[in-house]
Structures are given as structure tokens and as C-alpha cells.
C-alpha atoms as a PDB file:
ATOM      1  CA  UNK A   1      60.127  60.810  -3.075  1.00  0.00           C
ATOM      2  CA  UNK A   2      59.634  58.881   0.359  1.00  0.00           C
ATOM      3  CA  UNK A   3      62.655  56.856   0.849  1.00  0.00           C
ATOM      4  CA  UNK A   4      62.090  53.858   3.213  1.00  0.00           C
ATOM      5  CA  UNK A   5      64.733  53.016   5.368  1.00  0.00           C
ATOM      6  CA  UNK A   6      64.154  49.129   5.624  1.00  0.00           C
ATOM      7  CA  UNK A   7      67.119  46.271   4.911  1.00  0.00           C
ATOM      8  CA  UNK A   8      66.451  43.490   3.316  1.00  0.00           C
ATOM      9  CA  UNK A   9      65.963  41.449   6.311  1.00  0.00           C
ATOM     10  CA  UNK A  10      63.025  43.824   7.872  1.00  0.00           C
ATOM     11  CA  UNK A  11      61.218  42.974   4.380  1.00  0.00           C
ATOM     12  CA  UNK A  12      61.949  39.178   4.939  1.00  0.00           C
ATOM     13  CA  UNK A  13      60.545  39.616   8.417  1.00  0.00           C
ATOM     14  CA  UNK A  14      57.956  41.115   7.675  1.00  0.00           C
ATOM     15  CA  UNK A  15      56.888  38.824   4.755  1.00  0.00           C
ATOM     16  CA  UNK A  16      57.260  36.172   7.141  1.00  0.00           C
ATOM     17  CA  UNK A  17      55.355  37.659   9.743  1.00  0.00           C
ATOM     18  CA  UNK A  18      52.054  37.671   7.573  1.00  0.00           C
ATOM     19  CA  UNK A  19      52.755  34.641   5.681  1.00  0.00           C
ATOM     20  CA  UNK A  20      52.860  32.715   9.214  1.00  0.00           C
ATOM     21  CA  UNK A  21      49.482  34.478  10.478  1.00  0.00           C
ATOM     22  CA  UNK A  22      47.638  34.130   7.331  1.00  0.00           C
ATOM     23  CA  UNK A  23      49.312  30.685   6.349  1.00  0.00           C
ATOM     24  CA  UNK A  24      48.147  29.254  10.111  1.00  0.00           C
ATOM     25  CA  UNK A  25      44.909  30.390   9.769  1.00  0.00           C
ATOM     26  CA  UNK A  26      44.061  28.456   6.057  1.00  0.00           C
ATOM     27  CA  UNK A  27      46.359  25.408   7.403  1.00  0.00           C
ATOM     28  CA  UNK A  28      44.444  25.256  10.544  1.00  0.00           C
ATOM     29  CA  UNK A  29      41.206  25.041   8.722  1.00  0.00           C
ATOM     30  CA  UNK A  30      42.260  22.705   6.566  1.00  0.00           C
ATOM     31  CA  UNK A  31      44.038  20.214   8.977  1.00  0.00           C
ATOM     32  CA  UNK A  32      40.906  20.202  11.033  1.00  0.00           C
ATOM     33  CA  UNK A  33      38.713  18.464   7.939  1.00  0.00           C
ATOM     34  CA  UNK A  34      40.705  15.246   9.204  1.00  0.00           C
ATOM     35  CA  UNK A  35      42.439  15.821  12.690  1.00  0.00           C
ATOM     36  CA  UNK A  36      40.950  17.143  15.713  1.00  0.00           C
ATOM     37  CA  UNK A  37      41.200  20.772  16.684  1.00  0.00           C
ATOM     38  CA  UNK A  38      40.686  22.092  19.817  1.00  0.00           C
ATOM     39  CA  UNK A  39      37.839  24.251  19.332  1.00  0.00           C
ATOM     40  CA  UNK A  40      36.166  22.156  17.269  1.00  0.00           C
ATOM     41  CA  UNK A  41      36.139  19.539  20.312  1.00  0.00           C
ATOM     42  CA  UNK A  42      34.811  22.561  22.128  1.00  0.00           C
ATOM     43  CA  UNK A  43      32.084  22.895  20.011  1.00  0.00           C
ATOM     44  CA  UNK A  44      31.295  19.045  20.286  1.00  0.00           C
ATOM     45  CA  UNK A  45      31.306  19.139  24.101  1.00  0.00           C
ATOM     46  CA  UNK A  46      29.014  22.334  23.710  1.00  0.00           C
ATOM     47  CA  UNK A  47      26.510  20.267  21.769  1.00  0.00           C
ATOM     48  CA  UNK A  48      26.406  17.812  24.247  1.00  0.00           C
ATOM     49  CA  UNK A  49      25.525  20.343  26.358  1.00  0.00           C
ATOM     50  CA  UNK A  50      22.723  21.812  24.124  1.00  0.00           C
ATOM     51  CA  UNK A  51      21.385  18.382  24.242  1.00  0.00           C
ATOM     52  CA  UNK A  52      21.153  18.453  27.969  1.00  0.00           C
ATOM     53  CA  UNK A  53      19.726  21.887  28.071  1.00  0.00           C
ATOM     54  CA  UNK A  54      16.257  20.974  25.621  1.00  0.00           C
ATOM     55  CA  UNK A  55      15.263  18.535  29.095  1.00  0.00           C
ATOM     56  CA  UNK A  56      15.511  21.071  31.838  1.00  0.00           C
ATOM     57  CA  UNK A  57      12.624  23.163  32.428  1.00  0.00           C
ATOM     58  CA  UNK A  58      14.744  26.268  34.111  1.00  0.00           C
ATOM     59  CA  UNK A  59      18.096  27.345  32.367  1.00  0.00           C
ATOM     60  CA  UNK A  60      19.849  29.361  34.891  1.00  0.00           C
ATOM     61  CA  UNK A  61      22.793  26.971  35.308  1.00  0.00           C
ATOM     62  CA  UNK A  62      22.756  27.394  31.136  1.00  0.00           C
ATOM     63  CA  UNK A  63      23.098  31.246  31.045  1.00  0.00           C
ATOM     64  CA  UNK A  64      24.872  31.406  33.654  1.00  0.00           C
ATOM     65  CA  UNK A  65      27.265  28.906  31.309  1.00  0.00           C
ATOM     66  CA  UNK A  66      26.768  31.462  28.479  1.00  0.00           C
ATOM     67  CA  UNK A  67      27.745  34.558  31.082  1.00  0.00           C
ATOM     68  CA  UNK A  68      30.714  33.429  32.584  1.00  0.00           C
ATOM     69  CA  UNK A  69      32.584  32.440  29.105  1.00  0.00           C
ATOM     70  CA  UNK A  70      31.018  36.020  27.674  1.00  0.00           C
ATOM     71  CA  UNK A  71      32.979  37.701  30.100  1.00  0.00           C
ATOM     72  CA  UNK A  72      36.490  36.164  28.998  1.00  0.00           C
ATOM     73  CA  UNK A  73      35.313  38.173  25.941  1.00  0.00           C
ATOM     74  CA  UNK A  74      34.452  41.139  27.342  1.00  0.00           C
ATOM     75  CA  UNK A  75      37.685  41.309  29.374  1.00  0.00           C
ATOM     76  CA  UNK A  76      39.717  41.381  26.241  1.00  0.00           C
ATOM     77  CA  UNK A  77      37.871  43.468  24.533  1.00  0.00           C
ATOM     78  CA  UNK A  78      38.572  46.116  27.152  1.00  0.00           C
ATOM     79  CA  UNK A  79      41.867  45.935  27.568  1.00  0.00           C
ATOM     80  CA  UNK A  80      42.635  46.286  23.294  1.00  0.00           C
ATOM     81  CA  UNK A  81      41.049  49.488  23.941  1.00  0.00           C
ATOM     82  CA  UNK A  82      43.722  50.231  26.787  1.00  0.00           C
ATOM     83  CA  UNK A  83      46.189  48.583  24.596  1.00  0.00           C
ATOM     84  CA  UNK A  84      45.323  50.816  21.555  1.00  0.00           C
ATOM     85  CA  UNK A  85      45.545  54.262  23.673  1.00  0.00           C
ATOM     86  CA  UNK A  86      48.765  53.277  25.201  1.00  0.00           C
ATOM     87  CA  UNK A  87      50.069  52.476  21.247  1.00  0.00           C
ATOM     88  CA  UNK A  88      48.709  56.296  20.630  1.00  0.00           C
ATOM     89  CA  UNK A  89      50.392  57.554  23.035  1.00  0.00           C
ATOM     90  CA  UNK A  90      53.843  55.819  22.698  1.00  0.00           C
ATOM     91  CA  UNK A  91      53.599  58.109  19.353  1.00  0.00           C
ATOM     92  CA  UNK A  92      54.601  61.247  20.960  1.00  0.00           C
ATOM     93  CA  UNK A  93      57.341  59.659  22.054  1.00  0.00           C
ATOM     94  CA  UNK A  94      58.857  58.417  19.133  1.00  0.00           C
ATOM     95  CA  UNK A  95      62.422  60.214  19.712  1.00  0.00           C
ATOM     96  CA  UNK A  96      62.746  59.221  23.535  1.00  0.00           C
ATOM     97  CA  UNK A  97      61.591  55.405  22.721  1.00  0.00           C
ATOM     98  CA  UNK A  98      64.214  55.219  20.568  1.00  0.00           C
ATOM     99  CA  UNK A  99      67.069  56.307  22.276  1.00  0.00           C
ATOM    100  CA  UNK A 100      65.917  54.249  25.013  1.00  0.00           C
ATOM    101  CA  UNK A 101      65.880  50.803  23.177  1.00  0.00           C
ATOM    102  CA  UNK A 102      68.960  51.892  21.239  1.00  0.00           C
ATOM    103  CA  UNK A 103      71.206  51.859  24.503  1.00  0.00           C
ATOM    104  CA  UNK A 104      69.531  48.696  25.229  1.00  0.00           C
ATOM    105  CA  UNK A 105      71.936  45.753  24.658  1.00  0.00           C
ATOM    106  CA  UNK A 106      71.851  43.461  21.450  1.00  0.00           C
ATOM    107  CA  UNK A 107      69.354  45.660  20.731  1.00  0.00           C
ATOM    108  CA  UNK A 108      69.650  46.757  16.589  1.00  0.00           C
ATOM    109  CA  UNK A 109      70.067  50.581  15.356  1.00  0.00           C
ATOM    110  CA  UNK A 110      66.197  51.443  15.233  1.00  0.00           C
ATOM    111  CA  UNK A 111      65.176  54.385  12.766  1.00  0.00           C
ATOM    112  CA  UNK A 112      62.558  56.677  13.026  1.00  0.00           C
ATOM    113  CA  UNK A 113      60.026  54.599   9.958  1.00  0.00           C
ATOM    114  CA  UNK A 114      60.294  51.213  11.568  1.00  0.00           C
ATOM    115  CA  UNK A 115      59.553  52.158  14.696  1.00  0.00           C
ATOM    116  CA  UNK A 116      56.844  53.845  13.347  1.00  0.00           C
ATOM    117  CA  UNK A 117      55.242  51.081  11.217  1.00  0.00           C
ATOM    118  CA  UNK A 118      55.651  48.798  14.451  1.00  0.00           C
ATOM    119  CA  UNK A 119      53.375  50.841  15.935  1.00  0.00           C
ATOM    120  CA  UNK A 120      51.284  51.041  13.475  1.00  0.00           C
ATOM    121  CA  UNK A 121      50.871  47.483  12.612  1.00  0.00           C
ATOM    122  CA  UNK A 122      50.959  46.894  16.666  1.00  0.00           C
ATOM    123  CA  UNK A 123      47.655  49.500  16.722  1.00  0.00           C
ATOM    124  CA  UNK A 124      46.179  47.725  13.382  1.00  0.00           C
ATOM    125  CA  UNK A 125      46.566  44.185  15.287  1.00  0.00           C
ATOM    126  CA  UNK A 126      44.528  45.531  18.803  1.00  0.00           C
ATOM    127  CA  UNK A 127      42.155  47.398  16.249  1.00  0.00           C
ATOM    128  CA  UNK A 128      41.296  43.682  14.396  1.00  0.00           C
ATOM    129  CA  UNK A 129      41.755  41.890  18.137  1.00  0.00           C
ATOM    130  CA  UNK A 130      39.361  44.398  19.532  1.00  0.00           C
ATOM    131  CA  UNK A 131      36.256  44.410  16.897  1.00  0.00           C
ATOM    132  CA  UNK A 132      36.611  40.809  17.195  1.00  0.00           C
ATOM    133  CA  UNK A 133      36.078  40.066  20.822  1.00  0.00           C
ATOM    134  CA  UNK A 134      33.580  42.718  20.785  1.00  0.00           C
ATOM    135  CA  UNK A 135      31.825  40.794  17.276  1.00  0.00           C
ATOM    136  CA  UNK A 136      32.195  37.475  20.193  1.00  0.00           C
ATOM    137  CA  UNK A 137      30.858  39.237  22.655  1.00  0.00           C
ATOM    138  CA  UNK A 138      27.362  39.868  20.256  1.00  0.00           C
ATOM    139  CA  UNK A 139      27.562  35.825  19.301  1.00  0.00           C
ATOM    140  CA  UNK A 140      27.134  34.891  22.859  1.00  0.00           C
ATOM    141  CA  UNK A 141      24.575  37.559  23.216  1.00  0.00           C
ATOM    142  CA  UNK A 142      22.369  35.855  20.129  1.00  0.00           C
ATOM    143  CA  UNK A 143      23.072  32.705  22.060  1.00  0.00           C
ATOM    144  CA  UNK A 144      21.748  33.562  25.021  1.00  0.00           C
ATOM    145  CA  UNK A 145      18.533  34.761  23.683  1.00  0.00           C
ATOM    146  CA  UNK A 146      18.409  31.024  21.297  1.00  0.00           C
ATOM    147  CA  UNK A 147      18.709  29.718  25.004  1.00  0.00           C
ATOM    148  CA  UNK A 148      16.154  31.837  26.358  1.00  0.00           C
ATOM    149  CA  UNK A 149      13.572  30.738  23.303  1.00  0.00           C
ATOM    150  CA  UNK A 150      14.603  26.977  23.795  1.00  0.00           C
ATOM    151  CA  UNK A 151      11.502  25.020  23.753  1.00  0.00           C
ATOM    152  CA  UNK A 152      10.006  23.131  26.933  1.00  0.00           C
ATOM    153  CA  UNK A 153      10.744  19.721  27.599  1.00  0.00           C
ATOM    154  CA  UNK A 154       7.451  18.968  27.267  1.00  0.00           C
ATOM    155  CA  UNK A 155       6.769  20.931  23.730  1.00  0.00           C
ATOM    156  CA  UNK A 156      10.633  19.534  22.631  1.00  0.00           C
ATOM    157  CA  UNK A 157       9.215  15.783  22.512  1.00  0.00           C
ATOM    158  CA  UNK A 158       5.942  16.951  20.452  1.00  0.00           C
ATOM    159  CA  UNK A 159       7.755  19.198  17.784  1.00  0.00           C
ATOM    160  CA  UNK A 160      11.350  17.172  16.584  1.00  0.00           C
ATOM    161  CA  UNK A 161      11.748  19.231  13.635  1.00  0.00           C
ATOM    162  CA  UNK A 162      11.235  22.808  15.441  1.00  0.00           C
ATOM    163  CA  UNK A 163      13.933  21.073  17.977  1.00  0.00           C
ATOM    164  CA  UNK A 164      16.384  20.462  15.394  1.00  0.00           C
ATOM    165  CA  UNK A 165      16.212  23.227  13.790  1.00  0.00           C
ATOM    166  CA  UNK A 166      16.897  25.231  17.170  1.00  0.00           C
ATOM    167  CA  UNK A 167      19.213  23.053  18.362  1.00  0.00           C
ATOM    168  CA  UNK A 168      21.734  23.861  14.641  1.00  0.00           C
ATOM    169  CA  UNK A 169      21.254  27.463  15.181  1.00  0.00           C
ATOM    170  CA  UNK A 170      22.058  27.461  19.146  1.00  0.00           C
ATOM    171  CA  UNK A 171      25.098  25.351  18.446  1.00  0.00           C
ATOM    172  CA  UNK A 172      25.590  27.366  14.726  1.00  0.00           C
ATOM    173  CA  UNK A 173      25.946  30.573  16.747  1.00  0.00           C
ATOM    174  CA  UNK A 174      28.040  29.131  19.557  1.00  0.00           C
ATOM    175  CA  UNK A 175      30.531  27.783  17.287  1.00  0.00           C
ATOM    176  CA  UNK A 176      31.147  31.184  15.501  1.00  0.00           C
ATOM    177  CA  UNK A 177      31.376  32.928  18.976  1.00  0.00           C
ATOM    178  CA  UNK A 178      34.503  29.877  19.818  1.00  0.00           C
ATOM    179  CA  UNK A 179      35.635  30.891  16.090  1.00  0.00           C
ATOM    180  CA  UNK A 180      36.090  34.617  16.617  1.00  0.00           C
ATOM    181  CA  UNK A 181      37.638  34.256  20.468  1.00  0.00           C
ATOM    182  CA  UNK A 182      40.347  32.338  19.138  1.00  0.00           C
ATOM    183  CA  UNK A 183      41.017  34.369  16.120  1.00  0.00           C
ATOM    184  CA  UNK A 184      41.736  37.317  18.417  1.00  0.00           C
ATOM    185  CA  UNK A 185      43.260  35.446  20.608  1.00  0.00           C
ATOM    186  CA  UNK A 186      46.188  34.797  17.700  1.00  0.00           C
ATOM    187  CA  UNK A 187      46.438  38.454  17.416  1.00  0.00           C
ATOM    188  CA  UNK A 188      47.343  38.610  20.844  1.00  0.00           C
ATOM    189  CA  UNK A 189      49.801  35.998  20.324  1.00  0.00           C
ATOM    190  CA  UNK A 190      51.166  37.393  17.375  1.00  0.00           C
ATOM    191  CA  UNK A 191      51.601  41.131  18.703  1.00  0.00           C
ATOM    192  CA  UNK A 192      54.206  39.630  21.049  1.00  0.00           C
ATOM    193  CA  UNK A 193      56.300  38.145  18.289  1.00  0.00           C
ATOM    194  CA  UNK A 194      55.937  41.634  16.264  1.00  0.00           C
ATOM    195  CA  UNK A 195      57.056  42.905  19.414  1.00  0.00           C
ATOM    196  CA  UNK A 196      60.682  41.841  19.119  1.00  0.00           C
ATOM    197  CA  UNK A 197      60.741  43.322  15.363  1.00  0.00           C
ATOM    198  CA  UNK A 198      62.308  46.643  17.422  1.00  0.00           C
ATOM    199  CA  UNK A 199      64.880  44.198  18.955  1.00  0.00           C
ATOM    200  CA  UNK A 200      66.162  42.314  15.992  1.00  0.00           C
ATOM    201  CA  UNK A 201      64.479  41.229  12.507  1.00  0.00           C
ATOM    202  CA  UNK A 202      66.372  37.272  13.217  1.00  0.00           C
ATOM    203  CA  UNK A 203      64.410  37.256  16.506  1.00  0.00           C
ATOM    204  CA  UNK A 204      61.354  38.969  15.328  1.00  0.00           C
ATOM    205  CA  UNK A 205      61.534  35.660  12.476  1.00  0.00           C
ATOM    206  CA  UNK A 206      62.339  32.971  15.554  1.00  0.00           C
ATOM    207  CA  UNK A 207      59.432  34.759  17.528  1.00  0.00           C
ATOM    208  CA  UNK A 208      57.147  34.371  15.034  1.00  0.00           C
ATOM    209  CA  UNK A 209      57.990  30.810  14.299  1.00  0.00           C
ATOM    210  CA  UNK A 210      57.911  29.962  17.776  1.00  0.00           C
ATOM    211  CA  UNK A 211      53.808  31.492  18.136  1.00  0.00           C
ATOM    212  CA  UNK A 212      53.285  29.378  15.195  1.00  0.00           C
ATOM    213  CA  UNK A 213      54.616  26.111  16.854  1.00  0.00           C
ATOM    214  CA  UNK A 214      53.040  26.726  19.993  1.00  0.00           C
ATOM    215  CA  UNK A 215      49.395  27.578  18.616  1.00  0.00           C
ATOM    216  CA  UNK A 216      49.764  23.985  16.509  1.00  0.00           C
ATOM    217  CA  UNK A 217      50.752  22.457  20.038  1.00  0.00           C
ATOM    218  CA  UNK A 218      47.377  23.741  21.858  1.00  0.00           C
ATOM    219  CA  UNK A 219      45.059  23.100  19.258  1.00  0.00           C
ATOM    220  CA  UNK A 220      46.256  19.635  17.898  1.00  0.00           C
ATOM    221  CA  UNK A 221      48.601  18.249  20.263  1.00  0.00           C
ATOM    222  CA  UNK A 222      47.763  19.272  24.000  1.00  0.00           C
ATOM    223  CA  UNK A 223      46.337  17.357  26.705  1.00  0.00           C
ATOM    224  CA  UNK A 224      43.626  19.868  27.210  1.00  0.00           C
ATOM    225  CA  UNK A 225      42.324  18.808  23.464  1.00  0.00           C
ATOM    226  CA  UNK A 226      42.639  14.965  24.681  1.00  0.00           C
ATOM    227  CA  UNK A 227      40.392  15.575  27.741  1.00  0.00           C
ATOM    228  CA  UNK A 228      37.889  17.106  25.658  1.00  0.00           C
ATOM    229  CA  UNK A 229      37.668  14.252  23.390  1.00  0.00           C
ATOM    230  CA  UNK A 230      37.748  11.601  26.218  1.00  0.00           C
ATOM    231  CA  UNK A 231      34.921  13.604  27.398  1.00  0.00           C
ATOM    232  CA  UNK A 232      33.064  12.810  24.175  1.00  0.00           C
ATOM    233  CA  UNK A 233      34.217   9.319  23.709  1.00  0.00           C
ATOM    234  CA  UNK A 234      32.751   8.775  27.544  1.00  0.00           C
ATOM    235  CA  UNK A 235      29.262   6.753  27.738  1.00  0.00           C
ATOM    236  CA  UNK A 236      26.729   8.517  29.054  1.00  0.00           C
END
């Protein structure tokens, strides 16, 4: 039988490693039914913008819009996948990786079967980071091509309800694309906390915490998210 050589304290770690991801995620859903969240002012903004876009006649500033932010996308899509082959190959060299951070100071005693499921739940996280940025990247592909089929300014005035319906999937689409970026950016976030599981499991818990309190700063409390809404709130 497969003994695992975990103490009590890598469990608790652990446990509170995925209740943190998994709790944020549901909390930040829920909060944002009555508070503001940052990509949801995003989204706001980016109607505003699809509003703009149905009364020019040429789009190019619009995908050009759509291309720049696809990109941020793109770029971390790529490097999971460099990410991801680095993880691979850090497993052949479980034994020297291990002396190395056990002569590191304040460093903990690390055994052969954590270091092993840290890299394994380090490749899992760039595996879920990287089929989401590349899912993105597809969003703002389908949005481009909802910008390409806009309607005229012209044909826009005569045809409301063909406008309206456009206009809920461009924005539909586009809000899903924000969605998923963010979502893998938290795995990126939270594959630095895991990252100090091989130091300690105390600091791999204060890590963890401290991702958590910083993604709840950004998305309800920064100044970025109060610019976006003043931008709103502005008359036009």
C-alpha cells in the first residue's frame, strides 16, 4: 500500500489552497450582483463602445481594438506552454531539486511525493491557464467577425430589432472573452502562492491568503475600477 508522506499541515494547506481559489471564484460572482467588479465595468465601457461602433461606416480603429487586447491573450497562452515544458522537465530532476532547496535556508525537509504533487498540481494549473487563454483567444475571434457583420449606419436606423439583437451577442461574446482572461489570469496568481508550498506549508497558507486579498483589492477596491466607472457616469 502507497504510503503518503504528508503532515497534517500540508493537508491543511492544501485544503486551503482550493477552498480560497474555488471560494473566490463563487464569492466574486456573487458580490458582483450588488457591488461593482472590475470586469464587469469593463464590459460596460465595452458597450459603450459597441454603441459607438453601429455609427461608423469603416471599423478599422474597432478591430484594431479587438487585435491589440487578443494579443494579451495570445501572449499568455504561449508562454503556459513554455511554462508546462519547463514543469516536465523539472521532473527529471526530482533528486537534484531537492537537495538544492533543502540546503536552502528556512527552507522545510522536502520529500520525494510533495515535491512531486507540486509539480503536478503546478502542470495541472498552466494546463487549465493555458486552454483558457487559448478558449479567450477564440471569443475575441467570434467577436471580431460580429464586428465585421455589424450593420451600416444607414441599415442600423431602418432595422432596431436586427440592431439589438447584434448589439447583445457582440457585447454577449465580449464579456465571456473578459470572463475567461481573468479566470486564467487567477491561475497565474495562484501558481505563485502554490509556489511557496516547497518552502513552508505556514507560508504556502499566508501566500495564498495574500493572492486572495489582493485579487478582492483590484477588482472591488482599486482606482483603476473607479476610473472605469467615472468613465460611465461621464455625460456624453
Amino acid at each position: 500500500m502507497l504510503k503518503i508522506d504528508f503532515t497534517l499541515l500540508d493537508w491543511i494547506s492544501l485544503a486551503w489552497f482550493a477552498a480560497c481559489w474555488i471560494g473566490y471564484t463563487f464569492f466574486s460572482g456573487f458580490r458582483s450582483a450588488k457591488h461593482h467588479r472590475l470586469q464587469d465595468a469593463l464590459h460596460s465601457n465595452i458597450e459603450q463602445w459597441i454603441e459607438v461602433l453601429y455609427q461608423r461606416d469603416l471599423r478599422i480603429v474597432d478591430t484594431s481594438v479587438i487585435a491589440n487586447i487578443e494579443r494579451n491573450a495570445t501572449f499568455f497562452a504561449s508562454s503556459s506552454l513554455l511554462v508546462i515544458a519547463g514543469l516536465v522537465t523539472a521532473t527529471g530532476s526530482t533528486d537534484k531539486a531537492i537537495t538544492f532547496l533543502s540546503d536552502l535556508p528556512f527552507v522545510q525537509h522536502i520529500s520525494r511525493q510533495v515535491w512531486e504533487l507540486g509539480i503536478l498540481l503546478m502542470l495541472l494549473i498552466f494546463a487549465y491557464a493555458f486552454f483558457t487563454f487559448t478558449w479567450c483567444m477564440r471569443q475575441w475571434g467570434f467577436a471580431s467577425i460580429l464586428v465585421g457583420s455589424a450593420p451600416l449606419a444607414d441599415q442600423a436606423s431602418r432595422d432596431e430589432e436586427a440592431l439589438q439583437r447584434h448589439g447583445e451577442a457582440l457585447s454577449r461574446v465580449v464579456w465571456l472573452a473578459i470572463y475567461n482572461f481573468n479566470l486564467g489570469l487567477r491561475a497565474y496568481y495562484f501558481s505563485i502562492a502554490l509556489l511557496t508550498w516547497f518552502v513552508h506549508p505556514v507560508l504556502f497558507i499566508l501566500m495564498t491568503t495574500w493572492v486572495v486579498a489582493v485579487l478582492y483589492r483590484r477588482e472591488f477596491r482599486s482606482r483603476t475600477l473607479k476610473a472605469l466607472l467615472a468613465g460611465l457616469n461621464r455625460a456624453p
